[in-house]
Protein backbone atom coordinates (compact mmCIF):
# COMPACT_ATOMS: atom_id res chain seq x y z
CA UNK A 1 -74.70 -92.20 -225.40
CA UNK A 2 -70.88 -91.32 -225.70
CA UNK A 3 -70.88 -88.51 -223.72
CA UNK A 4 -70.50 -90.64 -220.25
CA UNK A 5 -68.93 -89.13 -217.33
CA UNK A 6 -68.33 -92.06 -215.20
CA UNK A 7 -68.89 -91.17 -211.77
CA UNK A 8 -71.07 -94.26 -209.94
CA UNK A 9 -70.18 -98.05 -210.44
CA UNK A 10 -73.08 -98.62 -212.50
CA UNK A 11 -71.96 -95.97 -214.83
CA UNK A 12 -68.44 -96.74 -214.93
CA UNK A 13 -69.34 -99.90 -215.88
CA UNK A 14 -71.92 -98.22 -218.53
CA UNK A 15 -68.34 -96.20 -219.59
CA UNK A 16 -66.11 -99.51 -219.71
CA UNK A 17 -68.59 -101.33 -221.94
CA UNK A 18 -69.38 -98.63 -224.45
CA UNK A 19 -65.44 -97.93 -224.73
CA UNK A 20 -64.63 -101.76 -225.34
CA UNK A 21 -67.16 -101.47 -228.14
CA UNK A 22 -66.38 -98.89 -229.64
CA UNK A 23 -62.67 -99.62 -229.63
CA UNK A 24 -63.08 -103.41 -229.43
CA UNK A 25 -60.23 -102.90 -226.33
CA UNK A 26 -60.38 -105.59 -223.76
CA UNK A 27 -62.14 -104.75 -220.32
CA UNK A 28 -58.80 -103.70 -218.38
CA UNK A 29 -57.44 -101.03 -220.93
CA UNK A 30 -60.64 -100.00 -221.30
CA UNK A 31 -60.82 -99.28 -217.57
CA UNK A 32 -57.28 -97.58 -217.53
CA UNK A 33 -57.80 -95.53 -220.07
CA UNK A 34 -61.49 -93.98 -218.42
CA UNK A 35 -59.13 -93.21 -215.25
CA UNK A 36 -56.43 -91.78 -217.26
CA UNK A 37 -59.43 -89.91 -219.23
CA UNK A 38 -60.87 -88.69 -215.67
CA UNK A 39 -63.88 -90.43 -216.02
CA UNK A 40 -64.94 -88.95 -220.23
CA UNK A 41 -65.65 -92.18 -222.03
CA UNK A 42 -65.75 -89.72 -225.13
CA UNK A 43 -62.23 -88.98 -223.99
CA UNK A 44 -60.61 -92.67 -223.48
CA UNK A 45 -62.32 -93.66 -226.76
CA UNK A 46 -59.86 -91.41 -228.54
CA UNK A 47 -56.99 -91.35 -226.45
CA UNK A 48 -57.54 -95.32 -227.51
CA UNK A 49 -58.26 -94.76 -231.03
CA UNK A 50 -55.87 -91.97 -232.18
CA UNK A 51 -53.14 -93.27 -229.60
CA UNK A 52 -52.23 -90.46 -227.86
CA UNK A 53 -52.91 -88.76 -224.26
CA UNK A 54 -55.19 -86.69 -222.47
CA UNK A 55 -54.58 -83.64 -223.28
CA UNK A 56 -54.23 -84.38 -227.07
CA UNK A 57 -57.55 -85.64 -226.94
CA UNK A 58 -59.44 -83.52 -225.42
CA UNK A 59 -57.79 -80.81 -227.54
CA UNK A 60 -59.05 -82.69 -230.85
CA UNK A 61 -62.06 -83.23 -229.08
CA UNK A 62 -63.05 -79.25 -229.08
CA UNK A 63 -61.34 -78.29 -232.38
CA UNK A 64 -64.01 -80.75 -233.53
CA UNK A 65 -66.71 -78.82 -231.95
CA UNK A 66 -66.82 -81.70 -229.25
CA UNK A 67 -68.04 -84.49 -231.78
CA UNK A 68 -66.44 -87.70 -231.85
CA UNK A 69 -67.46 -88.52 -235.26
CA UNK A 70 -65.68 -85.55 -236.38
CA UNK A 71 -62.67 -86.88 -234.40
CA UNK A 72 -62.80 -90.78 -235.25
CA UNK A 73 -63.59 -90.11 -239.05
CA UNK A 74 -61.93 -92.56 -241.30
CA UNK A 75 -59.84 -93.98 -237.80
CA UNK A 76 -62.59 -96.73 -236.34
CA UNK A 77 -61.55 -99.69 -238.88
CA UNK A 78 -58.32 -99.08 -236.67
CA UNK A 79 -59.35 -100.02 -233.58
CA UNK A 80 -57.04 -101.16 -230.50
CA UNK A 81 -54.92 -104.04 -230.78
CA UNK A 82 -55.29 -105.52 -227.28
């Protein structure tokens, strides 16, 4: 249940927690990073894990065919280092 878009409290807070597990980030990056993400926890979880911005990441995102699997591959033992 990646594919959050975090538009109520009670999913934002769905968002935040799924994106500090995956990434093991700590609850404030994780919430920066969904803003920066506009609201895609699919999106912050690799901006997080591959490091780089927005628009990279959702650019990986669909020359993946939109999976994050495809995308975090051989990356998730490298989480965030919060």
């Amino acid at each position: 249940m990646v594919d959050v878009q975090a538009v109520s409290a009670k999913i934002v807070d769905r968002a935040t927690r799924i994106i500090m597990e995956v990434t093991r980030a700590d609850k404030a990056t994780a919430q920066e990073t969904l803003k920066r993400a506009g609201g895609s926890a699919k999106i912050a979880i690799v901006m997080l894990v591959k490091g780089i911005d927005r628009a990279e990441a959702i650019a990986l995102l669909e020359q993946n065919g939109g999976f994050l699997r495809r995308v975090l591959e051989g990356t998730l033992n490298k989480r965030v280092q919060t």
